[in-house]
N, C-alpha and C. Protein backbone atom coordinates (compact mmCIF):
# COMPACT_ATOMS: atom_id res chain seq x y z
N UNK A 1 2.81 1.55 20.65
CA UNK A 1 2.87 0.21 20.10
C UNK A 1 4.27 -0.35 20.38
N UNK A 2 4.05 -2.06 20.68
CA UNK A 2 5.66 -2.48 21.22
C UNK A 2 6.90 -2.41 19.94
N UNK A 3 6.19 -2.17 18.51
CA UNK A 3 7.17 -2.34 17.52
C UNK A 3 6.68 -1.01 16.83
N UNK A 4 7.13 0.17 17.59
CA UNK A 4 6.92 1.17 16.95
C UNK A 4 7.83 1.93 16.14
N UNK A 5 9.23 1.50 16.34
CA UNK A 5 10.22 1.76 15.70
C UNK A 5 10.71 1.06 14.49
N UNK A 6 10.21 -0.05 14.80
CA UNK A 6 10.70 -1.36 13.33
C UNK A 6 9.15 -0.89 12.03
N UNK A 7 7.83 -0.10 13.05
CA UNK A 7 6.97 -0.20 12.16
C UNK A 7 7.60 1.18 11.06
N UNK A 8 8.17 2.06 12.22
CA UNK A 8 7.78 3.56 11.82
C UNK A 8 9.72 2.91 10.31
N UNK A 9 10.80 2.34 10.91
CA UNK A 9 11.67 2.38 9.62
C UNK A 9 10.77 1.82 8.55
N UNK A 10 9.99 0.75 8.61
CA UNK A 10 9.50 0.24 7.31
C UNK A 10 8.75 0.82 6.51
N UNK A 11 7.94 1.78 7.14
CA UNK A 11 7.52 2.80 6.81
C UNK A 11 8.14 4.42 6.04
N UNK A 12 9.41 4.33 6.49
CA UNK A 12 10.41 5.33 5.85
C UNK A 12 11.12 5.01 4.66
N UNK A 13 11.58 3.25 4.88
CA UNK A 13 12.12 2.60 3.66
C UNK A 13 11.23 2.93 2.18
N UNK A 14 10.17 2.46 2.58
CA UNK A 14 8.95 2.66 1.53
C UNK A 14 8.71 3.46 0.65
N UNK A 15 8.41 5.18 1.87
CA UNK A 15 8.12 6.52 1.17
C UNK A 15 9.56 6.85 0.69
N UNK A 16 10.01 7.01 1.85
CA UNK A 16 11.03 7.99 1.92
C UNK A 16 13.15 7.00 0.91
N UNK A 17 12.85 6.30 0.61
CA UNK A 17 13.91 5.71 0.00
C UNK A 17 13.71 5.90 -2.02
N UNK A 18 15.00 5.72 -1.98
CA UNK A 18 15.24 6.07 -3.72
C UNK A 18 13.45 5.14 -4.07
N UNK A 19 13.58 5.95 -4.72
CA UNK A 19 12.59 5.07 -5.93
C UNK A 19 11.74 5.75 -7.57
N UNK A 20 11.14 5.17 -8.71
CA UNK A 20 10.85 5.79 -9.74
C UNK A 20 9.83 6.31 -9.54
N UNK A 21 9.10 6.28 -8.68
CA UNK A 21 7.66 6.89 -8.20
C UNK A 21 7.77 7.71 -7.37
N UNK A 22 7.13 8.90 -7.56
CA UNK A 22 6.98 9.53 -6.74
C UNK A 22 6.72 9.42 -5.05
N UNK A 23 7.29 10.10 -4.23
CA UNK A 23 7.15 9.68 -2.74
C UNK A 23 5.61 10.38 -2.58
N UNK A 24 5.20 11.49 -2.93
CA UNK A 24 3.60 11.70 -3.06
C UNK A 24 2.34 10.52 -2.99
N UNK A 25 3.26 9.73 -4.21
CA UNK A 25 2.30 8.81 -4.92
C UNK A 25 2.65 7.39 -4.14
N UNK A 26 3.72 7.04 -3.55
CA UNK A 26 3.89 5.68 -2.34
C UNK A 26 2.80 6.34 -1.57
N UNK A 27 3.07 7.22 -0.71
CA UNK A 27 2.22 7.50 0.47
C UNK A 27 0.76 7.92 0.51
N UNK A 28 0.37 7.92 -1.21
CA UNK A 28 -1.36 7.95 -1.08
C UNK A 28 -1.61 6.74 -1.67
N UNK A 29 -1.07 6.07 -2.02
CA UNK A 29 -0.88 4.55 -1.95
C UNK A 29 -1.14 3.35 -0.75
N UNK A 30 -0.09 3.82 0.08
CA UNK A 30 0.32 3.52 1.37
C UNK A 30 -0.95 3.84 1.94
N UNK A 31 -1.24 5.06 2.20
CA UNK A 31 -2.50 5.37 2.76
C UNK A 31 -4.05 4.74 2.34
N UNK A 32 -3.86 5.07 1.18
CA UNK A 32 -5.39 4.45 0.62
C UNK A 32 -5.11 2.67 1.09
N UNK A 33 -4.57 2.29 1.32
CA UNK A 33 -4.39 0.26 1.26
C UNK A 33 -4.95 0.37 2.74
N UNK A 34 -4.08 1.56 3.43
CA UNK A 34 -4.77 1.47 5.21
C UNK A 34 -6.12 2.01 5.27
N UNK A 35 -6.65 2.12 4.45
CA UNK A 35 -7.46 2.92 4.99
C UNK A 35 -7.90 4.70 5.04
N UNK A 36 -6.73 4.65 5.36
CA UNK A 36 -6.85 6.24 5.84
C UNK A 36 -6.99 7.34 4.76
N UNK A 37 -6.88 7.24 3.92
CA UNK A 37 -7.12 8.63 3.02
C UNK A 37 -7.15 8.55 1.57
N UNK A 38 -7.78 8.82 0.24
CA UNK A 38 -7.75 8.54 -0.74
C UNK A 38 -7.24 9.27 -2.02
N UNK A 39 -5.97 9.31 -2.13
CA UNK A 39 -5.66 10.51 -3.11
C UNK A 39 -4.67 9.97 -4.26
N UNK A 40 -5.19 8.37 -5.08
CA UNK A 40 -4.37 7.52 -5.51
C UNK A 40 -5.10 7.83 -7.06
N UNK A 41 -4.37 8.12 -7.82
CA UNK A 41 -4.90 8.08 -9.23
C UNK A 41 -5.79 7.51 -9.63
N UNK A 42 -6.58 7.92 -10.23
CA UNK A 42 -7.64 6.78 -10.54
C UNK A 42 -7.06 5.65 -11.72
N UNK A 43 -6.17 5.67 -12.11
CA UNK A 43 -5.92 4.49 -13.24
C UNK A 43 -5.31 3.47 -12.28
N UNK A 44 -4.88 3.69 -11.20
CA UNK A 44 -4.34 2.82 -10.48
C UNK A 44 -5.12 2.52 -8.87
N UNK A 45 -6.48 2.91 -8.87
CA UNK A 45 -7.14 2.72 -7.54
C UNK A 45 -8.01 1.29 -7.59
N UNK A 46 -7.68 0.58 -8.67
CA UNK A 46 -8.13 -0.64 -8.83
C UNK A 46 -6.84 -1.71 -8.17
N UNK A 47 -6.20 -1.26 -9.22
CA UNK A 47 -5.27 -2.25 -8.82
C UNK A 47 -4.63 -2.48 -7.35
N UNK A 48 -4.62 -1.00 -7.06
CA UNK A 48 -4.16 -0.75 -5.37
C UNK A 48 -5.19 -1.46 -4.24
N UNK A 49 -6.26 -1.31 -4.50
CA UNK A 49 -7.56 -1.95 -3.60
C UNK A 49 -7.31 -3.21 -4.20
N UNK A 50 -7.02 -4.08 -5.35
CA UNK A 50 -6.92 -5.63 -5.03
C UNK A 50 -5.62 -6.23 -4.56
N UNK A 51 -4.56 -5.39 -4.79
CA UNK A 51 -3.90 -5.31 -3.79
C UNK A 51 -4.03 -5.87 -2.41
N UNK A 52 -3.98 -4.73 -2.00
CA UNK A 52 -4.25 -4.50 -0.49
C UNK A 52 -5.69 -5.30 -0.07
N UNK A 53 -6.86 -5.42 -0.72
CA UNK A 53 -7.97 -6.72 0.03
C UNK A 53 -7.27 -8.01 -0.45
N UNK A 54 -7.08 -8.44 -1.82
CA UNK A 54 -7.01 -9.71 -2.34
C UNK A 54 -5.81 -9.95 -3.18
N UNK A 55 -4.51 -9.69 -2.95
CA UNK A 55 -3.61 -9.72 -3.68
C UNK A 55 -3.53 -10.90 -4.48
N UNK A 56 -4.01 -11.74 -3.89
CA UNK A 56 -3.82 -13.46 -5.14
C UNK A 56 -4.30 -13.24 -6.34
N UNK A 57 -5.11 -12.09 -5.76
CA UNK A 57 -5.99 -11.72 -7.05
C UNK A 57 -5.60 -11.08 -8.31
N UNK A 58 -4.51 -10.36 -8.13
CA UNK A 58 -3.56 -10.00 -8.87
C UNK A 58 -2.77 -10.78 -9.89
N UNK A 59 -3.77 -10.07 -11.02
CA UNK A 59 -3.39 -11.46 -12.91
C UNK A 59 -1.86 -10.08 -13.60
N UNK A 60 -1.39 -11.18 -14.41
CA UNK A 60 -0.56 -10.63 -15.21
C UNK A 60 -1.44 -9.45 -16.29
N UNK A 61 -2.36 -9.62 -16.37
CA UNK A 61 -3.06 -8.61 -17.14
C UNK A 61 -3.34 -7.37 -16.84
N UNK A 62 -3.48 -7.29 -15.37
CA UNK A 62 -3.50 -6.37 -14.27
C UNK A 62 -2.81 -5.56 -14.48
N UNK A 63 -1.15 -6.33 -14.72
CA UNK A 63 0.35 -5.64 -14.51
C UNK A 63 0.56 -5.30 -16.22
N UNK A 64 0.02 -5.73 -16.91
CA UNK A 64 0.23 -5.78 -18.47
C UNK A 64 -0.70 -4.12 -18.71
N UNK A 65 -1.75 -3.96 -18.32
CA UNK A 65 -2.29 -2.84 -18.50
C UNK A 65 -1.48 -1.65 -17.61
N UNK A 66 -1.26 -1.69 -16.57
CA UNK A 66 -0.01 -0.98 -15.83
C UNK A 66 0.87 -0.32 -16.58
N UNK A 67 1.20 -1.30 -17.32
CA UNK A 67 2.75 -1.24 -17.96
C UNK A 67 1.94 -0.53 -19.56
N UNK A 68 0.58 -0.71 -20.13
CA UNK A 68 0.41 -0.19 -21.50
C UNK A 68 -0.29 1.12 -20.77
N UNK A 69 -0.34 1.29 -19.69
CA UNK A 69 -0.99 3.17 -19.19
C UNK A 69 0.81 3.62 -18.62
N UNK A 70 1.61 3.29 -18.84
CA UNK A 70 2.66 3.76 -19.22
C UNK A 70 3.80 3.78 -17.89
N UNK A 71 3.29 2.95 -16.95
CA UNK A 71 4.21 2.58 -16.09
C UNK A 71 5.06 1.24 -15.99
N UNK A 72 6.65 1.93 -15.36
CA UNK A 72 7.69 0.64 -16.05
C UNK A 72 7.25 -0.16 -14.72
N UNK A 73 8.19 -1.74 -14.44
CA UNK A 73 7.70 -2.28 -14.07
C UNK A 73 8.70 -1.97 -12.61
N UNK A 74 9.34 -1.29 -12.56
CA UNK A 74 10.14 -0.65 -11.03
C UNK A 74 9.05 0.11 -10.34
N UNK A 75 8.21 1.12 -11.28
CA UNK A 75 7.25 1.73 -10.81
C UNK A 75 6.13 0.82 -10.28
N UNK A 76 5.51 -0.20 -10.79
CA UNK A 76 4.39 -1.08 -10.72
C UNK A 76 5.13 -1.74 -8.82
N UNK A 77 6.14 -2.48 -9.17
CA UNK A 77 6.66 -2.95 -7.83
C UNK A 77 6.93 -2.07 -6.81
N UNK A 78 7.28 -0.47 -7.14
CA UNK A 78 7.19 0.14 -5.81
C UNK A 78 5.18 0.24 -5.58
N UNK A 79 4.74 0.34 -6.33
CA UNK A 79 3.67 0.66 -5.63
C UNK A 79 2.79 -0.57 -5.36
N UNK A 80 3.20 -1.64 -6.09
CA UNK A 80 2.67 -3.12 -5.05
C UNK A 80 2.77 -2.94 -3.86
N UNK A 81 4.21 -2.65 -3.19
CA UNK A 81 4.72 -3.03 -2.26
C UNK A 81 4.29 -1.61 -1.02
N UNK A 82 3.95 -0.58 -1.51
CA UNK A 82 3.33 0.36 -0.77
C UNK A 82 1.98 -0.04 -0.66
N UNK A 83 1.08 -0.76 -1.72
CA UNK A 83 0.04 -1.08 -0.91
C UNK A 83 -0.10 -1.99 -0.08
N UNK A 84 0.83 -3.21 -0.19
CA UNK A 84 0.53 -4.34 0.74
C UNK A 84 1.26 -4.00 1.81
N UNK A 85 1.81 -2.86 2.26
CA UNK A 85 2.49 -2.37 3.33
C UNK A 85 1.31 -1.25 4.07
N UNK A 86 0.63 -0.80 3.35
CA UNK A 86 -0.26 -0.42 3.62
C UNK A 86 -1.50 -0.53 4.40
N UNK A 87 -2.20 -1.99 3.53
CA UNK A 87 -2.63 -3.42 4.21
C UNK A 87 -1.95 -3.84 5.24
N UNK A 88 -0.75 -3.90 4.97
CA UNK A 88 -0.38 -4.88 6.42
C UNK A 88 -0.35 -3.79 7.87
N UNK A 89 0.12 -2.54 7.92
CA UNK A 89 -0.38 -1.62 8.67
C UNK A 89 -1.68 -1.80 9.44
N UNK A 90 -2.45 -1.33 8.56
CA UNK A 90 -3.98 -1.21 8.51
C UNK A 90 -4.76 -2.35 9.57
N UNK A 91 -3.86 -3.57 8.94
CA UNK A 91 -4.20 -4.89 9.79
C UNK A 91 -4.03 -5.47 11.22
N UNK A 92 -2.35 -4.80 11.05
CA UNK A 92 -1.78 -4.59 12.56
C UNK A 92 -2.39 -3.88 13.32
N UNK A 93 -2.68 -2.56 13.01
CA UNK A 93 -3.76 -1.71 13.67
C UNK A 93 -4.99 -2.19 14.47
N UNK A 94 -5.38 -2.69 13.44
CA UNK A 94 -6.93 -3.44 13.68
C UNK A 94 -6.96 -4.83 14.43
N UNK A 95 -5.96 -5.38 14.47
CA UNK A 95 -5.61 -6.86 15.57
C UNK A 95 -5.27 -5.98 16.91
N UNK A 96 -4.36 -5.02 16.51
CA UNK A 96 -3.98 -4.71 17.79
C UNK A 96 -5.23 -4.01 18.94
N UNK A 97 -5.96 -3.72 18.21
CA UNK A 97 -7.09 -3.08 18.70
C UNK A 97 -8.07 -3.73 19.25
N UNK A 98 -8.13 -4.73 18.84
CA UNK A 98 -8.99 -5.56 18.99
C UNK A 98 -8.38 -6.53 20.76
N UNK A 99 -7.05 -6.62 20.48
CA UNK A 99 -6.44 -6.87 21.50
C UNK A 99 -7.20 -6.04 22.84
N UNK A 100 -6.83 -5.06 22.94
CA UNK A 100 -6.91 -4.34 23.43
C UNK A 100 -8.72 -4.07 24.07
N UNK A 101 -9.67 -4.77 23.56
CA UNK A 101 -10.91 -4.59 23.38
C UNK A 101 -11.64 -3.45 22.34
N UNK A 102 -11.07 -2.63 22.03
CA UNK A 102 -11.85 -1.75 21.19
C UNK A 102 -12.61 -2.46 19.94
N UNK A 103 -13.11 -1.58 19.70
CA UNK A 103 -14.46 -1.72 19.23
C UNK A 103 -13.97 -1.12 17.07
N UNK A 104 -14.19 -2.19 15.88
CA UNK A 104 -14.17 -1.93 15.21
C UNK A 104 -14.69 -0.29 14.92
N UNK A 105 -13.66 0.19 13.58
CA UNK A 105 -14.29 1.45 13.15
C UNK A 105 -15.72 1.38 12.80
């Protein structure tokens, strides 16, 4: 890919940088938004899938229950931001592919 280096740091920033969440839990995050693999808590596999399909969709109530199943709100924003990084992956992937002629999964 022509931005395989700008994809692969944004991708390191994400997992691999300070944060209150576990780097386990960004990257089955990260993963589940692309697609690729599902190993995201279940108290939070809602919120991660509207995320990553429909983020507008995303109410303060959403983030209010987040925060009363006992996550602060540093935690809630790293893992927003791992799923819609996730999504946006996932997407790039799938344009680029398409570029290319291939054929949806």
């Amino acid at each position: 890919m022509r931005y395989e280096t700008f994809r692969k740091g944004l991708i390191d920033a994400v997992l691999g940088g300070f944060g209150t969440t576990p780097e386990a839990l960004r990257r089955a995050v990260l993963e589940r938004a692309a697609g690729t693999r599902d190993g995201v808590p279940p108290e939070l596999t809602t919120y991660v899938d509207t995320v990553a399909r429909h983020a507008y969709k995303v109410t303060d109530q959403d983030v209010a229950a987040l925060q009363a199943a006992g996550h602060s709100d540093d935690g809630i924003f790293e893992i927003t931001v791992a799923a819609a990084v996730g999504a946006a992956m996932h997407r790039l992937e799938r344009g680029m592919a398409a570029l290319r002629g291939e054929e949806p999964d």
